[in-house]
PDB file of N, CA and C in Angstrom:
ATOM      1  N   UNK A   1     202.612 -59.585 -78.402  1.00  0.00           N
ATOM      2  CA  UNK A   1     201.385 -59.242 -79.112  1.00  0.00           C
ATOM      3  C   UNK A   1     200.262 -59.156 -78.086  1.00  0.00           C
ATOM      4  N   UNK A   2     199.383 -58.260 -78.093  1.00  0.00           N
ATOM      5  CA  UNK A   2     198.562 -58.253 -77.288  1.00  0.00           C
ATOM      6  C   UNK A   2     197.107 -58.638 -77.916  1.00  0.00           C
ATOM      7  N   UNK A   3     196.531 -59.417 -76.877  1.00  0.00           N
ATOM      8  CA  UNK A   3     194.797 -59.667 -77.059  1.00  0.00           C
ATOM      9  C   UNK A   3     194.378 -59.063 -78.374  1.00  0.00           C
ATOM     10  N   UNK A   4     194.558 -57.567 -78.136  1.00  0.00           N
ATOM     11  CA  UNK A   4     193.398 -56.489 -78.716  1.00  0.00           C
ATOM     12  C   UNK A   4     193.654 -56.656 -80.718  1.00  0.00           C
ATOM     13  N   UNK A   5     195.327 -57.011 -80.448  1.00  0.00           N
ATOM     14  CA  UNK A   5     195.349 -56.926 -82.094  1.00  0.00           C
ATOM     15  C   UNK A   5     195.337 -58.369 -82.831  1.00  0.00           C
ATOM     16  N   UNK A   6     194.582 -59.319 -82.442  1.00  0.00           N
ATOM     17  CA  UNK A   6     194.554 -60.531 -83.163  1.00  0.00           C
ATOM     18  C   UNK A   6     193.372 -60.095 -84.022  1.00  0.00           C
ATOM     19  N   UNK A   7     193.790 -61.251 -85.137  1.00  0.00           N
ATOM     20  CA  UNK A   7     192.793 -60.889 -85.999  1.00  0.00           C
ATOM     21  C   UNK A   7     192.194 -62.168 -86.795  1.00  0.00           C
ATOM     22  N   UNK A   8     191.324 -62.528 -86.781  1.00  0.00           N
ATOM     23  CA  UNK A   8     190.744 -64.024 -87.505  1.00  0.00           C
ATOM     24  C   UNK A   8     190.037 -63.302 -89.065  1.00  0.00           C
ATOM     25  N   UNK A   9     190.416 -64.709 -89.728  1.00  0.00           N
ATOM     26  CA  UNK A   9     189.969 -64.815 -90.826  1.00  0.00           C
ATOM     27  C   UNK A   9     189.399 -65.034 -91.648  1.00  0.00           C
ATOM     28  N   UNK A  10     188.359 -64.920 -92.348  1.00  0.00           N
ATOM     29  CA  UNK A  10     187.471 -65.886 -93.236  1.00  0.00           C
ATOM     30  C   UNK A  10     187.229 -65.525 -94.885  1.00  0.00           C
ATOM     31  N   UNK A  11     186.521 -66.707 -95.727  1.00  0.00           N
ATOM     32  CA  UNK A  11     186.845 -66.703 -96.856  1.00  0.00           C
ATOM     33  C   UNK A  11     185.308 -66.881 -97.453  1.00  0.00           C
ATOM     34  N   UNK A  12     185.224 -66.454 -98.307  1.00  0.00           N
ATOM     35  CA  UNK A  12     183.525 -66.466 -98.817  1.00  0.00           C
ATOM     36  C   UNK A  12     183.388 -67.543 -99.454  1.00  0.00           C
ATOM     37  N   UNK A  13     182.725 -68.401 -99.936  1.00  0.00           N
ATOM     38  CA  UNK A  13     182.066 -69.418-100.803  1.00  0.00           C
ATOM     39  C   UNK A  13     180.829 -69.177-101.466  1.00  0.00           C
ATOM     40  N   UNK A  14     180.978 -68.400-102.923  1.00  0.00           N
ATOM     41  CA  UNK A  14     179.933 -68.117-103.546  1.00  0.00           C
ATOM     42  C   UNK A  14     179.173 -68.701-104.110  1.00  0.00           C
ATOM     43  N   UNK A  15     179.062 -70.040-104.235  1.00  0.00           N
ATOM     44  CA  UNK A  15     178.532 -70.853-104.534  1.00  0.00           C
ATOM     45  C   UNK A  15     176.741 -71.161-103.216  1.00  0.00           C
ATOM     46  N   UNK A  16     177.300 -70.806-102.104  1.00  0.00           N
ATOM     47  CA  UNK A  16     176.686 -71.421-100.391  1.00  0.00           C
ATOM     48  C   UNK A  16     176.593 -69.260-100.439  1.00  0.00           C
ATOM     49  N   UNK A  17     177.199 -68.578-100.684  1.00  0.00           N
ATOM     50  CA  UNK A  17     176.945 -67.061-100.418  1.00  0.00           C
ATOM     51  C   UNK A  17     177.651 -67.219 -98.625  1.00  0.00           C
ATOM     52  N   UNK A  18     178.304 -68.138 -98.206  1.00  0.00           N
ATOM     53  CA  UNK A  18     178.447 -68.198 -96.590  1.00  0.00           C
ATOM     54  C   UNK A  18     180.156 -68.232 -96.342  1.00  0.00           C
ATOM     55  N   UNK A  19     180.178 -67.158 -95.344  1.00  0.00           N
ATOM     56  CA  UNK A  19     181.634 -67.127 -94.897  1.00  0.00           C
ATOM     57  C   UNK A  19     182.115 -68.604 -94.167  1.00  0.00           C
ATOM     58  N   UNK A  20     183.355 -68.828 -94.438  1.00  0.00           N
ATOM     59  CA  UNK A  20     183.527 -69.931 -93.134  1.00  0.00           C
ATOM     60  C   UNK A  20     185.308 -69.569 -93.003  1.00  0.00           C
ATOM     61  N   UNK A  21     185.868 -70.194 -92.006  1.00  0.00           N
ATOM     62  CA  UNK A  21     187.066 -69.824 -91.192  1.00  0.00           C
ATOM     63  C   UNK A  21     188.263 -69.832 -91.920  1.00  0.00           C
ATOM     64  N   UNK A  22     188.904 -68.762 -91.812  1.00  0.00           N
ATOM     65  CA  UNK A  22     190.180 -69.415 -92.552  1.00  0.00           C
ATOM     66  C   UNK A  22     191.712 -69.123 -92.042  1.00  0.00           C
ATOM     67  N   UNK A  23     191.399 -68.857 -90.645  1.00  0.00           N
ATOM     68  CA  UNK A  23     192.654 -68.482 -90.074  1.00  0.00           C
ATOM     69  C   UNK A  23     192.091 -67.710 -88.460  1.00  0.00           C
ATOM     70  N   UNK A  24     192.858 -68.027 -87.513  1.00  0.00           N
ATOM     71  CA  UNK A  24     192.663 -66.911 -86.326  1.00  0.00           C
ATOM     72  C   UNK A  24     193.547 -66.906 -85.553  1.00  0.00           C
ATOM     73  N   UNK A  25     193.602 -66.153 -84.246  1.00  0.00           N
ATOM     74  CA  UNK A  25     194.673 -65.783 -83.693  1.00  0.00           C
ATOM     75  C   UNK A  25     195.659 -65.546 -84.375  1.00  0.00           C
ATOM     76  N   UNK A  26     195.942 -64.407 -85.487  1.00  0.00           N
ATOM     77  CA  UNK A  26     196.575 -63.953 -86.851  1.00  0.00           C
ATOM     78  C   UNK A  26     197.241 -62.709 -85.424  1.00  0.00           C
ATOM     79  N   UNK A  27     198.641 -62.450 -86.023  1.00  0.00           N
ATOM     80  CA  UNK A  27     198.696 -60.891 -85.916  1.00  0.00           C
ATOM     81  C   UNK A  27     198.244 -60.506 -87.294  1.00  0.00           C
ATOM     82  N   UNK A  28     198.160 -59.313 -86.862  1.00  0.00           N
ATOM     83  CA  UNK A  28     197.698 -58.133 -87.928  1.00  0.00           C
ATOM     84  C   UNK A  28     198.070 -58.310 -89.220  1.00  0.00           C
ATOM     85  N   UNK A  29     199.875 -58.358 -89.171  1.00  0.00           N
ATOM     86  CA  UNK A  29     200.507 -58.464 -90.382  1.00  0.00           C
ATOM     87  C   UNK A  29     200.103 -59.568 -91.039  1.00  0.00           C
ATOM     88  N   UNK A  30     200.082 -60.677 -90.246  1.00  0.00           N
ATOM     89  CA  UNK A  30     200.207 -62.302 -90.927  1.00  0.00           C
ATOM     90  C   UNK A  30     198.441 -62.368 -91.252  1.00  0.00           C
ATOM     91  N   UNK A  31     197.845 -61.890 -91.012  1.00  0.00           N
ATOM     92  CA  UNK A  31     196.200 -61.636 -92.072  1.00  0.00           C
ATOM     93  C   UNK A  31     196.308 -61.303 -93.071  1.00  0.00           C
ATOM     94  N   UNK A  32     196.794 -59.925 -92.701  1.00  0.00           N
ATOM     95  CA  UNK A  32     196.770 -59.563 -94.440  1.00  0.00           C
ATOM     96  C   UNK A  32     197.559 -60.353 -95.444  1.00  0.00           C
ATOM     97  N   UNK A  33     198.739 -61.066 -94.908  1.00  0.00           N
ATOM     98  CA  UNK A  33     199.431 -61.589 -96.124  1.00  0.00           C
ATOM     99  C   UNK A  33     199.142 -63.081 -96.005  1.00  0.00           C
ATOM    100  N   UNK A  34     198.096 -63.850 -95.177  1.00  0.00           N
ATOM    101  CA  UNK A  34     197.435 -64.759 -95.593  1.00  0.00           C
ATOM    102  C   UNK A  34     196.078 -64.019 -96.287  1.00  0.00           C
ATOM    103  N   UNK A  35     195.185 -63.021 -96.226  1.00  0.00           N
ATOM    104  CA  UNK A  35     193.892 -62.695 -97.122  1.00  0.00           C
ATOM    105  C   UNK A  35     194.731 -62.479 -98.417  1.00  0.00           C
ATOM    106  N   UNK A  36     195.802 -61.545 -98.489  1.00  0.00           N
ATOM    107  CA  UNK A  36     196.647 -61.618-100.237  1.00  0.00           C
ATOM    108  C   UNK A  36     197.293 -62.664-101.042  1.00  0.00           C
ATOM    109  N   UNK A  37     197.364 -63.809 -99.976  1.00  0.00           N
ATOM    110  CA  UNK A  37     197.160 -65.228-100.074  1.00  0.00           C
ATOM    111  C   UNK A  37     196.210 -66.094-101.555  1.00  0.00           C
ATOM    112  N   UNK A  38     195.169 -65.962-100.407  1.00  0.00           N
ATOM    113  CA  UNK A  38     193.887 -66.228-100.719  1.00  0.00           C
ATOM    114  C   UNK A  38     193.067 -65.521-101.768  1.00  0.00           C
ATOM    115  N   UNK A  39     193.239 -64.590-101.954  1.00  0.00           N
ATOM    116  CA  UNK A  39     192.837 -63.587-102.429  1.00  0.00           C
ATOM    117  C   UNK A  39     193.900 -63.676-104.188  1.00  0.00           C
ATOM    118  N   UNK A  40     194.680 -63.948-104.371  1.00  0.00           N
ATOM    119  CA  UNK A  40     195.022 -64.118-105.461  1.00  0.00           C
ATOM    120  C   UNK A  40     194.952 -65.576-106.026  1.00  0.00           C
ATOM    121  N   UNK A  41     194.189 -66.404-105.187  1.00  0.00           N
ATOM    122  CA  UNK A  41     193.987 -67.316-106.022  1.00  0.00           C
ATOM    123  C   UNK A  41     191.931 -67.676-105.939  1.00  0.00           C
ATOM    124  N   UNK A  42     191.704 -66.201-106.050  1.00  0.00           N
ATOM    125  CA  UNK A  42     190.387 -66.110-106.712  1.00  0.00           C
ATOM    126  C   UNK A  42     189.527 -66.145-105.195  1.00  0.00           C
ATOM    127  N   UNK A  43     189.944 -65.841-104.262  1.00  0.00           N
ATOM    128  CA  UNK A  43     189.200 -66.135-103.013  1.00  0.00           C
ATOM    129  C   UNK A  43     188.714 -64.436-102.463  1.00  0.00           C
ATOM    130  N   UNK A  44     186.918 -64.236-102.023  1.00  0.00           N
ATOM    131  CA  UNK A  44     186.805 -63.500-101.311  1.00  0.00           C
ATOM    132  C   UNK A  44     187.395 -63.571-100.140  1.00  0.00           C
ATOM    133  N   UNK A  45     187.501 -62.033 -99.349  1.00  0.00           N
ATOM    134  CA  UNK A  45     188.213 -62.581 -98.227  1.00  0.00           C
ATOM    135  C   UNK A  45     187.847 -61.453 -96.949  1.00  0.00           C
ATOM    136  N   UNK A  46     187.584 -61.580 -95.905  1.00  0.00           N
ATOM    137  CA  UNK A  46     187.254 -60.710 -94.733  1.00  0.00           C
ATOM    138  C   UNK A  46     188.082 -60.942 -93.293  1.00  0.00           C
ATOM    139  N   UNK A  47     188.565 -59.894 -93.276  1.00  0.00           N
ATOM    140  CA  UNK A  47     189.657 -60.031 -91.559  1.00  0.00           C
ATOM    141  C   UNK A  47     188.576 -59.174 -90.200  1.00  0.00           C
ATOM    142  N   UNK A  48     188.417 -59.596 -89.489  1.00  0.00           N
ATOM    143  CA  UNK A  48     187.780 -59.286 -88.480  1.00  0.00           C
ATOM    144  C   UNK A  48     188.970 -58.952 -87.351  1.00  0.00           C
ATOM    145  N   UNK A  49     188.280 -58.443 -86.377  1.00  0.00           N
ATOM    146  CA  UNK A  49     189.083 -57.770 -85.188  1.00  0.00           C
ATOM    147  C   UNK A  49     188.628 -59.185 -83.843  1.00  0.00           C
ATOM    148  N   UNK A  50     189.706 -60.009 -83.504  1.00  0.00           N
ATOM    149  CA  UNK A  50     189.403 -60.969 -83.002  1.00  0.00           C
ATOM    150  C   UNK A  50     189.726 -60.289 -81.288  1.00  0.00           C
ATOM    151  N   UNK A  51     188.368 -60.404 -80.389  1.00  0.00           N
ATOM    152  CA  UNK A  51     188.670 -59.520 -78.897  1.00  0.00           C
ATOM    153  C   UNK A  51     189.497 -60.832 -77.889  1.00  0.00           C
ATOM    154  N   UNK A  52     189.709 -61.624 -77.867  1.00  0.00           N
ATOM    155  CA  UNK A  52     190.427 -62.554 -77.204  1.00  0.00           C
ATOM    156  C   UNK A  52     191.024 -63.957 -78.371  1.00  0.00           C
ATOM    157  N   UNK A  53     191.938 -64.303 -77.674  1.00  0.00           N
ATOM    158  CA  UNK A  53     192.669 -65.536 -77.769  1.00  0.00           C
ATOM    159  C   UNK A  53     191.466 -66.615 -78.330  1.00  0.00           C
ATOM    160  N   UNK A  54     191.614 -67.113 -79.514  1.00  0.00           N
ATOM    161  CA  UNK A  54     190.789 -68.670 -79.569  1.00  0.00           C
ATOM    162  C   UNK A  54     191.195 -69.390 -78.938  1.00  0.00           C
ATOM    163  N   UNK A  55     190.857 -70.857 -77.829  1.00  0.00           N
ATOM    164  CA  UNK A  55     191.865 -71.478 -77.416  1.00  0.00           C
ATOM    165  C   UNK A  55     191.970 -72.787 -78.457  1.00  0.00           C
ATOM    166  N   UNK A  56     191.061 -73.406 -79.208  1.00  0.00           N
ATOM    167  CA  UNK A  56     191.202 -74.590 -80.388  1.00  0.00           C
ATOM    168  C   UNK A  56     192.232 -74.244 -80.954  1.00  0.00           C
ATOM    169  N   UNK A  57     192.865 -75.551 -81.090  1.00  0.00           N
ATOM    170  CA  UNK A  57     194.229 -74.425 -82.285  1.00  0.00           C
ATOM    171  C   UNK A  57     193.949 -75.121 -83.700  1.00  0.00           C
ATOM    172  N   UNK A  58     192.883 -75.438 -84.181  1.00  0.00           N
ATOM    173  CA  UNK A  58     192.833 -75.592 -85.536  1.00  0.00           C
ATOM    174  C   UNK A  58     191.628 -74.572 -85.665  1.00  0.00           C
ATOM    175  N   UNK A  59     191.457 -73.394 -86.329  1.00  0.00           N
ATOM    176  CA  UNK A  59     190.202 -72.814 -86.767  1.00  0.00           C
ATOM    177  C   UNK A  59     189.115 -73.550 -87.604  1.00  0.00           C
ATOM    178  N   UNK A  60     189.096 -74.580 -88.158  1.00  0.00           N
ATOM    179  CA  UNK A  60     188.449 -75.297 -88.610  1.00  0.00           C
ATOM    180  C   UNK A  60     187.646 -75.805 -87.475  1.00  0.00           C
ATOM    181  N   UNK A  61     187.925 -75.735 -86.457  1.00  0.00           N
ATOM    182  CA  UNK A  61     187.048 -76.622 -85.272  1.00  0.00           C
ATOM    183  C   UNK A  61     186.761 -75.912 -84.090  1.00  0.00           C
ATOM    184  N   UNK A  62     187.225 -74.077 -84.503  1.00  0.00           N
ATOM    185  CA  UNK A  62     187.189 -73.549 -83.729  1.00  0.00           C
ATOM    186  C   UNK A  62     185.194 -72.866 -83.203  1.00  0.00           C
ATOM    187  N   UNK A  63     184.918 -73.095 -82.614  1.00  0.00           N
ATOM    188  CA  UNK A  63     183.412 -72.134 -82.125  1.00  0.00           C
ATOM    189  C   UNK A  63     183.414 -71.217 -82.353  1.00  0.00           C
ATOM    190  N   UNK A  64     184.210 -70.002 -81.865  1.00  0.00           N
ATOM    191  CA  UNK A  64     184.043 -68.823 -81.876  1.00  0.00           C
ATOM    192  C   UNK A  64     184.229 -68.533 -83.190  1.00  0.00           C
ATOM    193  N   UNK A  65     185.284 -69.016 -83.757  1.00  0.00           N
ATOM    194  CA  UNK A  65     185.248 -68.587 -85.457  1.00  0.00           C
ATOM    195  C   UNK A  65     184.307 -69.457 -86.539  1.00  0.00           C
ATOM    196  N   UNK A  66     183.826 -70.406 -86.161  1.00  0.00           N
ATOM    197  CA  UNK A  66     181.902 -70.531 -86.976  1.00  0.00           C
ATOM    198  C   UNK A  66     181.117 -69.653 -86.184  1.00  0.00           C
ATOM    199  N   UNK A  67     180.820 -68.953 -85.203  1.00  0.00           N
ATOM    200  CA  UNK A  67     179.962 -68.531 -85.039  1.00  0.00           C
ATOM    201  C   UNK A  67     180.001 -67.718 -85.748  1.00  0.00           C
ATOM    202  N   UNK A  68     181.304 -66.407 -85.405  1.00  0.00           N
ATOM    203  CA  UNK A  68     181.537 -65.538 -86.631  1.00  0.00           C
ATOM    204  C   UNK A  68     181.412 -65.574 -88.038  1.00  0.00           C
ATOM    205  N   UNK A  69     181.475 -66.601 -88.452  1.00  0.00           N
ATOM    206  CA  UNK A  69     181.464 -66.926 -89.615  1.00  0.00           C
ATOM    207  C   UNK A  69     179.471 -66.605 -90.138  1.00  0.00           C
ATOM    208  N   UNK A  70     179.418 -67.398 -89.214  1.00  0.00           N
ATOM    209  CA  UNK A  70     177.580 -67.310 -89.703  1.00  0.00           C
ATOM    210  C   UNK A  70     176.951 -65.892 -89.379  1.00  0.00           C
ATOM    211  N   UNK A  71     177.443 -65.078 -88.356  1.00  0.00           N
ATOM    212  CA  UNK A  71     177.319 -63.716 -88.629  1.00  0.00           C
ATOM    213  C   UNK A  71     177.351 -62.876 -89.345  1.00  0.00           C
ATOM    214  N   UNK A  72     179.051 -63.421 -89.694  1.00  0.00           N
ATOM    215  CA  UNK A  72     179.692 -62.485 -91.040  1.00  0.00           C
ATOM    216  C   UNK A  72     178.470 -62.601 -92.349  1.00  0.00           C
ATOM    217  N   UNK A  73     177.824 -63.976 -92.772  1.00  0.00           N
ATOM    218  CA  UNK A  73     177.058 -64.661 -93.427  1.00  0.00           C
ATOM    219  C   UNK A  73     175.781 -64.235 -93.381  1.00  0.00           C
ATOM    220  N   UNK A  74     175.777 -63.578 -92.326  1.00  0.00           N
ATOM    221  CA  UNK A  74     174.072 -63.240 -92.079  1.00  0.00           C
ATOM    222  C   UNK A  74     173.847 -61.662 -92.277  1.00  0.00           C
ATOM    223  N   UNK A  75     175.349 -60.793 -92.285  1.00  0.00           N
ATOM    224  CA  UNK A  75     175.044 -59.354 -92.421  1.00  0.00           C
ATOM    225  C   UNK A  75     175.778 -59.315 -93.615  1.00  0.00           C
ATOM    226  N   UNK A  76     176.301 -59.710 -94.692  1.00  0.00           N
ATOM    227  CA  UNK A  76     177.085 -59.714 -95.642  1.00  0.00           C
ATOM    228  C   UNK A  76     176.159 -58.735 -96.724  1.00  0.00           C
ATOM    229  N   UNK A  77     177.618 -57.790 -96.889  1.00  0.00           N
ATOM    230  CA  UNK A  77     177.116 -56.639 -97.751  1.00  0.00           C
ATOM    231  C   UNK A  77     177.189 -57.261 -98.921  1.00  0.00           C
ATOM    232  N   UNK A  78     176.897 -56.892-100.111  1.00  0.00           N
ATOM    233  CA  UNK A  78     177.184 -56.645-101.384  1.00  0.00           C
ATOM    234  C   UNK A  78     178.718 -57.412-101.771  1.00  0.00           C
ATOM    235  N   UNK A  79     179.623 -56.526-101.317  1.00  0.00           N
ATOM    236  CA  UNK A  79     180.885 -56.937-101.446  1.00  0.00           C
ATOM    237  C   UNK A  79     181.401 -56.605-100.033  1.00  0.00           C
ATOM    238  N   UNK A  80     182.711 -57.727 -99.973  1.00  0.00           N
ATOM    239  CA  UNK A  80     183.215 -57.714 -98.379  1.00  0.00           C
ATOM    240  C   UNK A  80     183.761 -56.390 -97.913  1.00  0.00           C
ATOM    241  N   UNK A  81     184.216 -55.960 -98.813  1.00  0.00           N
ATOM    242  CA  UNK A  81     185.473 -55.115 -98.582  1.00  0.00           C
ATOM    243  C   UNK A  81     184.583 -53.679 -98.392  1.00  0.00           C
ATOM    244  N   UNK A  82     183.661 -53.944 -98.578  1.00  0.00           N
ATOM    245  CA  UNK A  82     182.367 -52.679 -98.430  1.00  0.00           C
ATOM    246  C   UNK A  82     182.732 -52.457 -96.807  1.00  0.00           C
ATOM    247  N   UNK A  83     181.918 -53.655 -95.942  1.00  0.00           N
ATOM    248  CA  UNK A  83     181.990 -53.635 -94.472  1.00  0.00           C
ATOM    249  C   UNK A  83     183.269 -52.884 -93.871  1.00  0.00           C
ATOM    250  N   UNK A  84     184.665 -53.303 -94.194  1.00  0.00           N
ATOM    251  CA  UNK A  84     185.658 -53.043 -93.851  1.00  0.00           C
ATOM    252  C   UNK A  84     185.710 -51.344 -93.946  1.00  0.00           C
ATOM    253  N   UNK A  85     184.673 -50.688 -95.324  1.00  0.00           N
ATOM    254  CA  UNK A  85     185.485 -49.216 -95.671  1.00  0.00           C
ATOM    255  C   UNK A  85     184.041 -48.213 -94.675  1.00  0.00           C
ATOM    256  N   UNK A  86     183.092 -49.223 -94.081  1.00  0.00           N
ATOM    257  CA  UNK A  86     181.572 -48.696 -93.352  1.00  0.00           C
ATOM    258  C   UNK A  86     180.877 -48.507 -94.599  1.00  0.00           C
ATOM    259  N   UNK A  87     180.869 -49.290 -95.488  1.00  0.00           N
ATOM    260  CA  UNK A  87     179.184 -49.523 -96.346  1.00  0.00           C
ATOM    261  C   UNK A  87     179.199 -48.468 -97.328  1.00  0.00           C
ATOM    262  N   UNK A  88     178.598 -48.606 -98.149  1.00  0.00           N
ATOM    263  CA  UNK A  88     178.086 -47.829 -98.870  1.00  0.00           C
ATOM    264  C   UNK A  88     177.569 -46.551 -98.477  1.00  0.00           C
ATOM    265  N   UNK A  89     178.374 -45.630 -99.414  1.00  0.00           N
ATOM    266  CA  UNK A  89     178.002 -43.889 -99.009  1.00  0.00           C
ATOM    267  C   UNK A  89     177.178 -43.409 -99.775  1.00  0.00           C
ATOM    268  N   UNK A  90     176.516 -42.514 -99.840  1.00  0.00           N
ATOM    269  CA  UNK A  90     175.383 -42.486-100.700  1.00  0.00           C
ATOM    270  C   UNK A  90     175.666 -40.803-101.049  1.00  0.00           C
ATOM    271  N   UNK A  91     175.297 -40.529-102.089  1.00  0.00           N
ATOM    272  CA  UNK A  91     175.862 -39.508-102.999  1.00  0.00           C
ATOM    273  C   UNK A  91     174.557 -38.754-102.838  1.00  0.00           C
ATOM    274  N   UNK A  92     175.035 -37.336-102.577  1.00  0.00           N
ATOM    275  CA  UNK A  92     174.097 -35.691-102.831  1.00  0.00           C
ATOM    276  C   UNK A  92     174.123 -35.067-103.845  1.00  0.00           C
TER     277      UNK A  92
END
């Protein structure tokens, strides 16, 4: 697996409106079928494109994935899955 295709995870809390961690150093495959996870038991859910290796191996304690997290938290569209498709298109 290389660097480029890891992928970290996070989960919304609508209650707080704030992403926080829920997985990283994912391959590709094993995101999506931890977000379809999560995601069927009532959980928002957002996969990011992770550019290096985390070295923490619990994401719960990881830095780089709270920082992300409070990013994700700070530009958060409407709905997650918006970001993923580039936002809202706007009709002529």
């Amino acid at each position: 697996m290389t660097q480029e295709s890891l992928k970290a995870l996070f989960t919304l809390d609508p209650q707080t409106s704030a992403f926080s961690p829920a997985g990283h150093n994912l391959a590709p495959d094993e995101a999506v079928e931890r977000a379809g996870v999560l995601e069927s038991e009532g959980k928002k859910v957002q996969i990011i494109d992770q550019p290096s290796r985390h070295r923490p191996l619990t994401f719960k304690r990881c830095k780089a994935c709270t920082t992300a997290a409070e990013n994700l938290s700070h530009k958060r569209p409407a709905d997650p899955v918006e970001q993923e498709n580039g936002g809202e298109q706007g009709t002529s």
